[in-house]
Protein backbone atom coordinates (compact mmCIF):
# COMPACT_ATOMS: atom_id res chain seq x y z
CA UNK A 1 113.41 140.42 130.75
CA UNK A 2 112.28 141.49 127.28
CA UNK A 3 111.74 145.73 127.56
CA UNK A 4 109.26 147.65 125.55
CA UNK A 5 109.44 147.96 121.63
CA UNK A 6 110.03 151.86 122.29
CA UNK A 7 113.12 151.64 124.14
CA UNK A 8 115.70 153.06 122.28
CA UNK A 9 118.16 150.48 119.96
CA UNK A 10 121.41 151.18 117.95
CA UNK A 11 121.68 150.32 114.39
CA UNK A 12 123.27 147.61 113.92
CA UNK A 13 126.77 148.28 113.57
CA UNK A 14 128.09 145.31 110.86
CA UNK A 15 125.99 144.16 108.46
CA UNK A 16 128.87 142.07 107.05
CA UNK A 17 130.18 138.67 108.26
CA UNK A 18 133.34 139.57 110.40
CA UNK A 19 135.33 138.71 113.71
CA UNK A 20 134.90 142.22 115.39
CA UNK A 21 133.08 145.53 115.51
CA UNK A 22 133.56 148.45 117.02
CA UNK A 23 130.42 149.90 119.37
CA UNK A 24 130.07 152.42 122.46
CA UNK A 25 134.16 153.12 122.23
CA UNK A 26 135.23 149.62 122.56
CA UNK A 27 136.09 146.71 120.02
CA UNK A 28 134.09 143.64 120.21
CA UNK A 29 134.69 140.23 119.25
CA UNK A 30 133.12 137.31 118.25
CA UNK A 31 132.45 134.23 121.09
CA UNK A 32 130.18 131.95 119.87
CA UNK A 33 128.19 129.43 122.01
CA UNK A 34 131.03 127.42 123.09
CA UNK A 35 132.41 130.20 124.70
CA UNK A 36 129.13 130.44 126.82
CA UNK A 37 129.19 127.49 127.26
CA UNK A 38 132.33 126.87 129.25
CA UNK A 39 130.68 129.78 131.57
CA UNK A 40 127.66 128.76 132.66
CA UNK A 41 125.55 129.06 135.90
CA UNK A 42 123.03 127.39 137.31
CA UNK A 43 119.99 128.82 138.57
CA UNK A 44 120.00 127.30 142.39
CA UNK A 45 117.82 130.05 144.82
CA UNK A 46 114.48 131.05 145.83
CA UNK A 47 113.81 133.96 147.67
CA UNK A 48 115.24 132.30 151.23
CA UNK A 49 118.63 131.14 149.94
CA UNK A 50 119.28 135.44 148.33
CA UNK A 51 117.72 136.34 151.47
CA UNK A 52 120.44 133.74 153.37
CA UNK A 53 123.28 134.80 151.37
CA UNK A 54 122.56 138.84 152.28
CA UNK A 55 122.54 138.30 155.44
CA UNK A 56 125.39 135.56 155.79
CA UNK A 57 127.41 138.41 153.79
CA UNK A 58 126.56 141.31 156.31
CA UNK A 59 126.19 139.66 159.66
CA UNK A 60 129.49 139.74 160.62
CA UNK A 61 129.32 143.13 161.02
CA UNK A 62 127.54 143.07 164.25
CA UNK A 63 129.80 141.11 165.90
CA UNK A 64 132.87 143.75 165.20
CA UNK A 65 134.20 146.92 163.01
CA UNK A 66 130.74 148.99 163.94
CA UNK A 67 131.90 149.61 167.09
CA UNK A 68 134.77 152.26 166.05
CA UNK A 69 132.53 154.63 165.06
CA UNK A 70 131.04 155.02 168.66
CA UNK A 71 135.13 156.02 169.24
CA UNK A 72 135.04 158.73 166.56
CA UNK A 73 131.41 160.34 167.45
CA UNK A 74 130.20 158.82 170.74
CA UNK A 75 126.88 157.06 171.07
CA UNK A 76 124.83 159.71 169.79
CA UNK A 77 127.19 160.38 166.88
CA UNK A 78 126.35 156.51 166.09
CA UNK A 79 122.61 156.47 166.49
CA UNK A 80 122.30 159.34 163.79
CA UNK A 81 124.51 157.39 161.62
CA UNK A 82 123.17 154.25 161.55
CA UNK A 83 119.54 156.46 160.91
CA UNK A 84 121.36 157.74 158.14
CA UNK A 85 122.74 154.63 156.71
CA UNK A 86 119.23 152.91 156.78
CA UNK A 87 117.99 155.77 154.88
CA UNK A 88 120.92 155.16 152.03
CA UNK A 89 120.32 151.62 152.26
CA UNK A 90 116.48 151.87 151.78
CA UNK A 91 117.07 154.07 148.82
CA UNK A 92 119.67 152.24 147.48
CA UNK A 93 118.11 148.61 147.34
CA UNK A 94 115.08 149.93 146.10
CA UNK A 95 116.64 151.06 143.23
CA UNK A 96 119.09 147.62 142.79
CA UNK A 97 115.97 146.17 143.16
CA UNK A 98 114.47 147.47 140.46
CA UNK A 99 117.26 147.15 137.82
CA UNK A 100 118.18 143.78 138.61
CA UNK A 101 114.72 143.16 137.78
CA UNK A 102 115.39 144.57 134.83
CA UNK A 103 118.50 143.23 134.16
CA UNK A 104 118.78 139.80 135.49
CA UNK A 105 122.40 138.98 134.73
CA UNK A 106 124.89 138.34 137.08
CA UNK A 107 127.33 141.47 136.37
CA UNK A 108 124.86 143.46 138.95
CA UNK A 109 126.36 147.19 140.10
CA UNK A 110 128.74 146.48 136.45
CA UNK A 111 125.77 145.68 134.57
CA UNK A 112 123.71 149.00 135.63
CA UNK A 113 126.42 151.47 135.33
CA UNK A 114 127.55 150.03 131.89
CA UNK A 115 123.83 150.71 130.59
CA UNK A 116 124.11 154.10 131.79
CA UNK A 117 127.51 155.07 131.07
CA UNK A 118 129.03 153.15 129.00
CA UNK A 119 132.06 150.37 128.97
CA UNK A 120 134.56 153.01 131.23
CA UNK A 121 131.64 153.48 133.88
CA UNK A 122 130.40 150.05 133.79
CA UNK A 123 134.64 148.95 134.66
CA UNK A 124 134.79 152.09 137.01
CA UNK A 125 131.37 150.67 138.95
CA UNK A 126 132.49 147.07 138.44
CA UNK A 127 135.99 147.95 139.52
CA UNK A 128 135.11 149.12 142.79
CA UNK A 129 132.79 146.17 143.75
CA UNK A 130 135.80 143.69 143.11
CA UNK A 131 138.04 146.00 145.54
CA UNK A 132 135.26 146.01 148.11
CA UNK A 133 134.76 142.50 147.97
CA UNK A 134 138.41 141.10 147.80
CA UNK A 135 138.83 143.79 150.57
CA UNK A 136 136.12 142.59 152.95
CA UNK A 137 136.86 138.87 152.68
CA UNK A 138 140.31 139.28 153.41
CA UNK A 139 139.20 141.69 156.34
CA UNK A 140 136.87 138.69 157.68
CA UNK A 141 139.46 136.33 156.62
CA UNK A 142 142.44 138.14 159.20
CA UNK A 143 139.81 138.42 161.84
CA UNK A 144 138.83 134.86 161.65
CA UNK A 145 142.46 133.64 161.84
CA UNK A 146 142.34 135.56 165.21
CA UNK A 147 139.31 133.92 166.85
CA UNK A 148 140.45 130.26 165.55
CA UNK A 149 143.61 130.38 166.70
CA UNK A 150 143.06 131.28 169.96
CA UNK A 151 139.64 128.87 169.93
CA UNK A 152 142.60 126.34 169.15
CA UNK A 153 145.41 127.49 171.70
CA UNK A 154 142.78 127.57 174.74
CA UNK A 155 140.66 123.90 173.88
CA UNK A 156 143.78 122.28 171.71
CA UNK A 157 147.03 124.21 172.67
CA UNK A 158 147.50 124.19 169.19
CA UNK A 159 148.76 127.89 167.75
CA UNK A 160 149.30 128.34 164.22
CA UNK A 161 151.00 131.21 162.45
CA UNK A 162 148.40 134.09 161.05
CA UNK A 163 149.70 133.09 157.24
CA UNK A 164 148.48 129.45 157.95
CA UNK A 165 145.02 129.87 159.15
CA UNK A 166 144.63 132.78 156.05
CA UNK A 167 146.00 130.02 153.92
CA UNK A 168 142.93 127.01 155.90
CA UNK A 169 140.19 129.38 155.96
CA UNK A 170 140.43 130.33 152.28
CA UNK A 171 140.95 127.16 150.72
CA UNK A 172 137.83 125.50 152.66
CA UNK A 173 135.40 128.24 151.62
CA UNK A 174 136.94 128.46 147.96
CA UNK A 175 135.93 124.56 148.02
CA UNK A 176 132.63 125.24 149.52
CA UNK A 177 131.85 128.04 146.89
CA UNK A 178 133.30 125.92 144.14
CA UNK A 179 131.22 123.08 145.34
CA UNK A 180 127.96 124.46 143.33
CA UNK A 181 125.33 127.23 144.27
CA UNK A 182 122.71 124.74 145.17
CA UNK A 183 125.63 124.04 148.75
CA UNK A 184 126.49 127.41 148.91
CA UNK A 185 122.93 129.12 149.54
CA UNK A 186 121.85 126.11 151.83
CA UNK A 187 124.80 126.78 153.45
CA UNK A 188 124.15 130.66 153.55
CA UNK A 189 121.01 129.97 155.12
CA UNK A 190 122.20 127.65 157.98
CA UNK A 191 125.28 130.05 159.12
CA UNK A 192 122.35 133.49 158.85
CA UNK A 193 120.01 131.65 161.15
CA UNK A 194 122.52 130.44 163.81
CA UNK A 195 124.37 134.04 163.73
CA UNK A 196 121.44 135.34 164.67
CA UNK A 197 120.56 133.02 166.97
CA UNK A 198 123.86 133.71 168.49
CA UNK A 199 123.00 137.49 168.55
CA UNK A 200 119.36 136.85 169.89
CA UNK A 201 120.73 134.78 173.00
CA UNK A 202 123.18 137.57 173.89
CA UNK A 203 120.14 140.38 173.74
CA UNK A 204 118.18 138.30 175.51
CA UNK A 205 121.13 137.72 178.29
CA UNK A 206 122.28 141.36 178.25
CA UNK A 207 118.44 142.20 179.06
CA UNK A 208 118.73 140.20 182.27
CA UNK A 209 122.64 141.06 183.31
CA UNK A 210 123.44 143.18 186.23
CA UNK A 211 126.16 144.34 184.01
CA UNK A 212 123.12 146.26 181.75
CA UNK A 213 123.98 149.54 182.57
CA UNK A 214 122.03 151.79 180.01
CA UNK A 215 124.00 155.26 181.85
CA UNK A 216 127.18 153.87 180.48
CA UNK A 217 125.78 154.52 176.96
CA UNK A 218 127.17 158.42 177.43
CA UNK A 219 130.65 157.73 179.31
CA UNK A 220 133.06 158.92 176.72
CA UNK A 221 134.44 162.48 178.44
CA UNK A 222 133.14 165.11 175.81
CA UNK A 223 135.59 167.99 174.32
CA UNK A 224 135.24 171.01 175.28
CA UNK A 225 132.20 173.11 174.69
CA UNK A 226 130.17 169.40 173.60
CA UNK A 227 128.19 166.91 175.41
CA UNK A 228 127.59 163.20 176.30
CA UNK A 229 125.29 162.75 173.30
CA UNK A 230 127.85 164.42 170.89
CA UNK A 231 131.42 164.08 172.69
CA UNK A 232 133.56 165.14 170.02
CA UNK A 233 131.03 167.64 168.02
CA UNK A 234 129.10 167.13 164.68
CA UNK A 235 131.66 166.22 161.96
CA UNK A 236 132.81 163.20 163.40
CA UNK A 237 129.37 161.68 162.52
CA UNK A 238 130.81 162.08 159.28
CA UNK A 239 134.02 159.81 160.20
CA UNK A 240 131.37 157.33 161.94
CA UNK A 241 129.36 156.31 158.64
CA UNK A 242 132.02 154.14 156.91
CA UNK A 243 131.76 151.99 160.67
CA UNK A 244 128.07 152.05 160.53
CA UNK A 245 128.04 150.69 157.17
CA UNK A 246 129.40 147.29 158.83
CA UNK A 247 125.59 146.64 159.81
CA UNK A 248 125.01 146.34 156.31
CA UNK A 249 128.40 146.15 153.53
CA UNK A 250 127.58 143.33 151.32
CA UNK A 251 123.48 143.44 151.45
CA UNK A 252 123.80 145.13 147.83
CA UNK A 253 125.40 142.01 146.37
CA UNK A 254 121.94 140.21 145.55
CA UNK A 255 121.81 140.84 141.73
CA UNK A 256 125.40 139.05 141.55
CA UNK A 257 123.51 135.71 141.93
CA UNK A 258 120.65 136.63 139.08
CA UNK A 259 121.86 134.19 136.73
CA UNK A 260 121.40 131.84 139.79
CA UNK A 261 118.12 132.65 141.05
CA UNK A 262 114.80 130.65 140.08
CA UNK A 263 112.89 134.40 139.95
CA UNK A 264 115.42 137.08 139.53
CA UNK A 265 112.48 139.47 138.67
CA UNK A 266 110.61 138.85 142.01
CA UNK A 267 112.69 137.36 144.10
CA UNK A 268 115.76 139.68 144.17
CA UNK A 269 113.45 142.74 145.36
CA UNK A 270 111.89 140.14 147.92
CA UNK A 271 114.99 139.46 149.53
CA UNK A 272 116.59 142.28 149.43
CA UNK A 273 113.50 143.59 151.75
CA UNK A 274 113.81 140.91 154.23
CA UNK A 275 117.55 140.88 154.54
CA UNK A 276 117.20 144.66 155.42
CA UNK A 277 114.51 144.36 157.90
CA UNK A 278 116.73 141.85 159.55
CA UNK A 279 119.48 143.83 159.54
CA UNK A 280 118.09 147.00 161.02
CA UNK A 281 116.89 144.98 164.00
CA UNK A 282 119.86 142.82 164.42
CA UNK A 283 121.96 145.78 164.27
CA UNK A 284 119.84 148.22 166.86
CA UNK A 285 119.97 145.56 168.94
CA UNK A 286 124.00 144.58 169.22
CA UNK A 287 124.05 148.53 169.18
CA UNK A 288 122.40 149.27 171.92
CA UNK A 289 122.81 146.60 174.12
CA UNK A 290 126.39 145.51 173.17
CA UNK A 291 127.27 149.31 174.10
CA UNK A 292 124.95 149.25 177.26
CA UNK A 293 126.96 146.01 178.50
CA UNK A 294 130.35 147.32 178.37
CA UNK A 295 130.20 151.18 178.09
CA UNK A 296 130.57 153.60 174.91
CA UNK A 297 134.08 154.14 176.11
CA UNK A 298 134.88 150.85 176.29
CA UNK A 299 133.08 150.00 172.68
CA UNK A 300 134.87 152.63 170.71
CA UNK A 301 138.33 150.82 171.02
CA UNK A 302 137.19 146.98 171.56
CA UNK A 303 138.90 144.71 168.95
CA UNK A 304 135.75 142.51 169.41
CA UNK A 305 132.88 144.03 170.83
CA UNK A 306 130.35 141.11 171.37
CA UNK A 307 132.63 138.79 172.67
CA UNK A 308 133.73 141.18 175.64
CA UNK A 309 129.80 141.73 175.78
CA UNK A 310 129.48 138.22 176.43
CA UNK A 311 132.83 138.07 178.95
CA UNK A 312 130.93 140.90 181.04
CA UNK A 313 128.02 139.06 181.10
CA UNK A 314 129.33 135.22 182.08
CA UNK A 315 132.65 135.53 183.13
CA UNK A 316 135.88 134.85 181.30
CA UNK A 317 135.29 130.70 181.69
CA UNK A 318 133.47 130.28 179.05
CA UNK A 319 136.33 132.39 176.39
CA UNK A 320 136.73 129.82 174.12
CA UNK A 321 132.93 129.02 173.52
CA UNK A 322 132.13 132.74 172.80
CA UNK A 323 134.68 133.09 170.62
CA UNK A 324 133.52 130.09 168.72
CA UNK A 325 129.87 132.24 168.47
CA UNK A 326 131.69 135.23 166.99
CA UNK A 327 133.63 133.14 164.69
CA UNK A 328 130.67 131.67 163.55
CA UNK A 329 129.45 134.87 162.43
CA UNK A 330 132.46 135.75 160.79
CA UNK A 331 132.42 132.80 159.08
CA UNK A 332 129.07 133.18 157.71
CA UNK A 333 130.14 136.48 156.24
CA UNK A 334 133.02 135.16 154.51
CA UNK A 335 131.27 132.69 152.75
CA UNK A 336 128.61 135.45 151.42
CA UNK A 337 131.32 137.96 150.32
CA UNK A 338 133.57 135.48 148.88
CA UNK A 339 130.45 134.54 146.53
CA UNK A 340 130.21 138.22 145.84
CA UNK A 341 133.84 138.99 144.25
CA UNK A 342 133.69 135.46 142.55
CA UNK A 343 130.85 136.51 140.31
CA UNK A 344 131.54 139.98 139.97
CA UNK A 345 134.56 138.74 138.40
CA UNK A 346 133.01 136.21 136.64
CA UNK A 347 131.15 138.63 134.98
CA UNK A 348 133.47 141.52 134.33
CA UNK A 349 135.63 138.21 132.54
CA UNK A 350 132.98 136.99 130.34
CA UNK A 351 132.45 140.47 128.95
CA UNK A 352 136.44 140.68 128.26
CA UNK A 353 137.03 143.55 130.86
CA UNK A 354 139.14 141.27 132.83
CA UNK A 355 140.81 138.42 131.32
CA UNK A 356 138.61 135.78 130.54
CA UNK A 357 140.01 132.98 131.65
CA UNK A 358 138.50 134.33 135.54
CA UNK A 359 135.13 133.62 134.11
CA UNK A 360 135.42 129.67 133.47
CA UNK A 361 133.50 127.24 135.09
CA UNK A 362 133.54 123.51 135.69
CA UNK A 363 131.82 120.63 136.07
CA UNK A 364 129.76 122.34 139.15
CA UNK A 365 128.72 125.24 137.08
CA UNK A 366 130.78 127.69 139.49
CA UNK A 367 133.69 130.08 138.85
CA UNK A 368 136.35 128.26 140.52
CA UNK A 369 139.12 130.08 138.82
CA UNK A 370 137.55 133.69 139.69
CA UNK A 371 136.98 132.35 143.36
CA UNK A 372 140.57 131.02 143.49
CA UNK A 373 142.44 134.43 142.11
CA UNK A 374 140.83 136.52 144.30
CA UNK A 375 141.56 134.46 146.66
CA UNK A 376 145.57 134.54 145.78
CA UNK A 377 145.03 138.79 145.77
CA UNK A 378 143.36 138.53 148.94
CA UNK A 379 146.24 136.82 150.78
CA UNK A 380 149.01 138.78 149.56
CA UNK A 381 147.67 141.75 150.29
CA UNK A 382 147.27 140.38 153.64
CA UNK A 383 150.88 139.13 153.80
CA UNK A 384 152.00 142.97 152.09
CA UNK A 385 150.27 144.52 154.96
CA UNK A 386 151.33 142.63 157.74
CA UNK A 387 155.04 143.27 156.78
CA UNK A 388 154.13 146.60 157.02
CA UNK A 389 152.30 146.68 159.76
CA UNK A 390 155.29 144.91 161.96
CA UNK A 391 157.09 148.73 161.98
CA UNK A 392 154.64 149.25 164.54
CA UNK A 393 154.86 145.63 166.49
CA UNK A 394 152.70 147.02 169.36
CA UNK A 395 149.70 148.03 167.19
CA UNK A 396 150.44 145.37 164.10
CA UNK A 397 147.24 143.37 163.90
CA UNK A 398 144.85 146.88 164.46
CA UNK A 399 146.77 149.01 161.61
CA UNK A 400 146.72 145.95 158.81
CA UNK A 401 142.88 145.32 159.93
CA UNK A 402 141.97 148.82 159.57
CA UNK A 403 143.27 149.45 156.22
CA UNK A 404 141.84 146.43 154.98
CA UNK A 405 138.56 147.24 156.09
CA UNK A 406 138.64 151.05 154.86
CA UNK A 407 140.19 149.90 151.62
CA UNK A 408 136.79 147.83 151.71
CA UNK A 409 134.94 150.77 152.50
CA UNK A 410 135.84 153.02 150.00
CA UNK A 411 135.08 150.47 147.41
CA UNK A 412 131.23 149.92 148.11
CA UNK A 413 131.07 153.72 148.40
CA UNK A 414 132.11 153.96 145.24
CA UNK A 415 130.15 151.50 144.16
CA UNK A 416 127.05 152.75 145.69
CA UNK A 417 127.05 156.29 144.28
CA UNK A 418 127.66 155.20 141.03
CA UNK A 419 125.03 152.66 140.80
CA UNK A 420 122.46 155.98 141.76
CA UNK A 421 123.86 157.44 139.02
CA UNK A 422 123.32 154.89 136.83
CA UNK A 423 119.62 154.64 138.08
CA UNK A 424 118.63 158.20 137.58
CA UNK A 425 120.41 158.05 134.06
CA UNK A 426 118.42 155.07 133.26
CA UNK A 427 115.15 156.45 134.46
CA UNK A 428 115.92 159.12 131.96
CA UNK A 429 117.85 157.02 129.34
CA UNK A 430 115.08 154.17 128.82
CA UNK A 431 112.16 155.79 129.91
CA UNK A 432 109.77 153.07 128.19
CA UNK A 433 111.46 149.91 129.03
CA UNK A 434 110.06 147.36 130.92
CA UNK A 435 110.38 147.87 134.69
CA UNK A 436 109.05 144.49 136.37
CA UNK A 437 109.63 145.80 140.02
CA UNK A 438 109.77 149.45 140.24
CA UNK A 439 111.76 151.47 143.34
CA UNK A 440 108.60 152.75 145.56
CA UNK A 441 111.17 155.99 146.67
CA UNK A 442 111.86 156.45 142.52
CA UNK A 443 114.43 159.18 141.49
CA UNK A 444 114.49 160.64 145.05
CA UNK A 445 115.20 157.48 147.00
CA UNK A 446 118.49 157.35 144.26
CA UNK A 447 119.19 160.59 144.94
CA UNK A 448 118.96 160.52 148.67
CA UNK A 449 121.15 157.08 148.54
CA UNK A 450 123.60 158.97 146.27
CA UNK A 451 124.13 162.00 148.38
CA UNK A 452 124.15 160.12 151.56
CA UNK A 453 127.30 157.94 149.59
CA UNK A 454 129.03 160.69 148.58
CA UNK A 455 128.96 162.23 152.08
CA UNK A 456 130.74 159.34 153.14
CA UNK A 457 133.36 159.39 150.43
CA UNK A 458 133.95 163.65 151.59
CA UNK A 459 134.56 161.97 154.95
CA UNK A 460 137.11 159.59 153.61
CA UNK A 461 139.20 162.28 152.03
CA UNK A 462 139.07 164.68 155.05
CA UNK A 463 140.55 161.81 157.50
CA UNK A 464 143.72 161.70 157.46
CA UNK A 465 143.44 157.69 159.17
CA UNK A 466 142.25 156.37 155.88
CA UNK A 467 144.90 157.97 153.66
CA UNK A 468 146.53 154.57 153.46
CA UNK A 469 143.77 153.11 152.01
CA UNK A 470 142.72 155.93 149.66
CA UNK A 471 146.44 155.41 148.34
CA UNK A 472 146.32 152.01 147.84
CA UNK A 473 142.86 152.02 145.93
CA UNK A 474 144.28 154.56 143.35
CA UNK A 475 147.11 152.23 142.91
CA UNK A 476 144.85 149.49 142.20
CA UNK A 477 142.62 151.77 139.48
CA UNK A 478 145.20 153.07 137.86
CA UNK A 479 146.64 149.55 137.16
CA UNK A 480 143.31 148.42 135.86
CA UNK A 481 142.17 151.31 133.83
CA UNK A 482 145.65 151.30 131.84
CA UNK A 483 145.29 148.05 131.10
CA UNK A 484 141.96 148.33 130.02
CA UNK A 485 142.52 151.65 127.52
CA UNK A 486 145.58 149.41 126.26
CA UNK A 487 144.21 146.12 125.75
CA UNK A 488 140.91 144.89 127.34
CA UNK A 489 138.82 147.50 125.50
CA UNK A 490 140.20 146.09 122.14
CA UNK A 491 139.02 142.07 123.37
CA UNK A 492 135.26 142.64 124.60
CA UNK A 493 132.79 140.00 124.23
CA UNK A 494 128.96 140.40 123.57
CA UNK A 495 128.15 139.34 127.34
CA UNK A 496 124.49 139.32 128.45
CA UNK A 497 125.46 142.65 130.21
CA UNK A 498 126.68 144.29 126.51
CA UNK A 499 124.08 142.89 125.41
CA UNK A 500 121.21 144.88 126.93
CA UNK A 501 123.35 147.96 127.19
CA UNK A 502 123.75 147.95 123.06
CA UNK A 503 120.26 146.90 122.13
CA UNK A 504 118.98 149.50 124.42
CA UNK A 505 117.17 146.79 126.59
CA UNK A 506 115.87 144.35 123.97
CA UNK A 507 118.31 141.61 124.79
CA UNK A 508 117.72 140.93 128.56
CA UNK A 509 117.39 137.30 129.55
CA UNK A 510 120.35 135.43 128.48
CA UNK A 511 118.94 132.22 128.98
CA UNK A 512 115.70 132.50 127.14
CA UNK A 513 117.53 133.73 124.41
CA UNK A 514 120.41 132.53 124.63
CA UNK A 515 123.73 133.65 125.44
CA UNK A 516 125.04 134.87 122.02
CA UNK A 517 121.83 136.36 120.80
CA UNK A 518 123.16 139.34 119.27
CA UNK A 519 126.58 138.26 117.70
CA UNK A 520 124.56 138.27 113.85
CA UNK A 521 123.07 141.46 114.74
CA UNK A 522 126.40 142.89 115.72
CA UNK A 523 129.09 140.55 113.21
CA UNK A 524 126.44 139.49 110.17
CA UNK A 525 126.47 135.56 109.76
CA UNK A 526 128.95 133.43 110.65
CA UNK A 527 131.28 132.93 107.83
């Protein structure tokens, strides 16, 4: 989207014909079309197939991981949470909303922060959305293997080894993300409807159960001094946030598929509003009743909430079947995050941050190679953690889980705070440009979505339960940010996302004006 003349623009920093330039801190290097050209999209959704793919991404969430935070702050503890999480949420995809209008490529969170802050905050921002989305698929990916198999032992008596349903479930969704957008959205929308179908039969049979018992809602014994509605005090609400972000991890991943929308510019806001309202009623209503059904005690601790929701409700019979509905869900999640970290590498590739052979595509205009490497990360972290896990055999499949999921976690906080920050800068930055869909909550929504993440980040530092994932996060950075001050920074390639970050927001649709539009500006003419 072309921004207003007044916006601010470098000089052009070559005037003479050459093979790189230096800009921003970093060294940039000629690409030409053909590089594009072996990295192209193709623009596949409307406003129901983003919609489908944020909620396919997220919906997993109500069928299990939310439920821990009831453990660490009792019912009430959750209810204010998940209040405060829609307020984050709200102010945080009002304002993605309104840069990915803006900015309609696919590098989303990477794109905004490297606007604002230049090539080290655009890899710190971009960084942390590839741990959070690696993190979560493999987190969906070991709970799935769990459900299957034992969907398999109880219809089939046919068991399989954890490694070999990680190893099924990742190569059919890397074919049906490779398989072309166009598939992948339909699909997106199919799996969203039916989850929630699944989650609108079980309100509607927890409504009528004798086992409804809404009294149960305050059984966890409080400390000392506390009471049913707060059982364990105030600052555990703090330690309950990262769980009541399940209701809603991944909804932010909408501007990854800009490049692949019909209407970034409207439709990206649109959906992101529908996929939250969605959201915030699916998730008050697994909440509540889900918790009524089987008791706040019993909630805290369950390895899969919904599916003992539906045991107390019908019996243990019908095992297999329910666990086919949650597995459904999961299902549908791992198909929307696994789209997630294949474009946000895509797109951290094509701009040289990562290396660049991630950000091919083939004949289906999809980034098979970024889908299939984090794929490969995904499962050996996995297989790492499950080692490790086996020194406690009695608690194996709970500790690898949980780190997975907090290493998940930590990453969209990240994510999330610095994509505020890169709002408000911009606001300030570009105060001229065009703004096609602006943020109704502005600067303060930002703000209140920024403070609200960074709460949640204090509460990962003060608990001592998430240490293992805090270490193996900083592992991760320091890896890529040493490579990166060694060699990426010297290899960078005029992506759409440089693009509109050097010319100040001149250059902003890549495919109106094409995808090396600013190499003569930047390198002279082509010798």
């Amino acid at each position: 989207m072309s921004q207003a003349s007044s916006a601010p623009r470098p000089a052009s920093p070559a005037s003479t014909p050459d093979s790189s330039s230096k800009v921003a801190g970093a060294t940039y290097r000629r690409a030409g079309q053909d590089y594009f050209q072996k990295r192209t999209l193709k623009r596949s959704a409307g406003v129901w197939g983003l919609w489908g793919l944020a909620v396919a991404a997220v919906i997993s969430g109500d069928f299990s991981g939310w439920n821990f935070g009831i453990d660490a702050a009792g019912f009430g503890g959750m209810i204010i949470a998940f209040v405060i999480l829609v307020a984050m949420y709200y102010g945080m995809i009002f304002s993605i909303g309104e840069m990915a209008a803006a900015m309609p490529h696919t590098g989303g969170a990477y794109s905004f922060a490297r606007s604002a802050m230049g090539p080290w905050g655009g890899l710190v921002t971009g960084a942390a959305e590839t741990i959070e989305y690696v993190a979560t698929t493999a987190v969906i990916v070991f709970f799935s293997a769990s459900y299957a198999n034992a969907i398999t032992a109880e219809l089939l008596g046919i068991s399989l080894d954890a490694w070999v349903w990680w190893v099924i479930l990742y190569a059919v969704f890397i074919a049906l993300n490779a398989a072309g957008a166009n598939i992948s959205f339909k699909f997106a929308i199919v799996v969203s409807i039916i989850s929630i179908g699944i989650l609108l039969v079980f309100s509607v049979m927890a409504l009528f159960s004798s086992a409804l018992d809404w009294n149960s809602l305050w059984n966890i014994e409080p400390d000392p001094g506390w009471n049913s509605f707060l059982p364990h005090g105030v600052l555990p609400i703090l330690f309950a946030l990262p769980f009541a972000m399940w209701f809603f991890l991944g909804i932010e991943e909408l501007p990854l598929a800009a490049e692949e929308s019909h209407d970034p510019v409207r439709d990206i806001p649109r959906a992101g509003f529908w996929a939250r309202g969605t959201l915030i009623v699916t998730g008050l209503l697994v909440l509540f009743l889900n918790t009524a059904v089987i008791g706040a005690e019993a909630t805290g601790v369950a390895a899969e909430p919904l599916l003992d929701g539906f045991r107390a409700i019908v019996g243990d019979q019908l095992a297999a079947v329910l666990a086919l509905f949650a597995l459904i869900g999961l299902l549908a999640s791992l198909q929307g995050i696994m789209f997630a970290y294949g474009r946000n590498m895509y797109s951290l590739s094509r701009a040289g941050y990562y290396p660049k052979f991630l950000s091919l595509t083939g004949k289906q205009q999809t980034p098979w190679v970024a889908l299939l490497v984090g794929a490969l990360i995904g499962f050996v972290a996995l297989v790492v953690l499950d080692v490790l896990a086996k020194v406690d055999p009695d608690n194996a499949g709970a500790v690898a889980g949980a780190i997975v999921l907090n290493i998940a976690v930590w990453g969209a906080v990240l994510a999330y705070l610095m994509q505020m920050v890169a709002f408000i800068i911009l606001r300030r930055k570009y105060p001229n440009a065009s703004r096609p869909y602006r943020s109704p909550w502005g600067i303060t929504g930002a703000v209140i979505a920024a403070v609200i993440a960074a709460l949640i980040f204090l509460g990962f530092l003060l608990n001592a339960a998430f240490q293992p994932a805090i270490v193996a996060i900083a592992i991760v950075y320091v890896v890529i940010l040493v490579g990166f001050a060694v060699y990426f920074r010297h290899r960078l390639v005029l992506s759409p996302e440089e693009e509109y970050a050097l010319s100040g927001g001149t250059h902003g649709d890549p495919q109106a004006e094409g995808y090396d539009a600013m190499e003569t500006e930047v390198f002279g003419d082509k010798p």
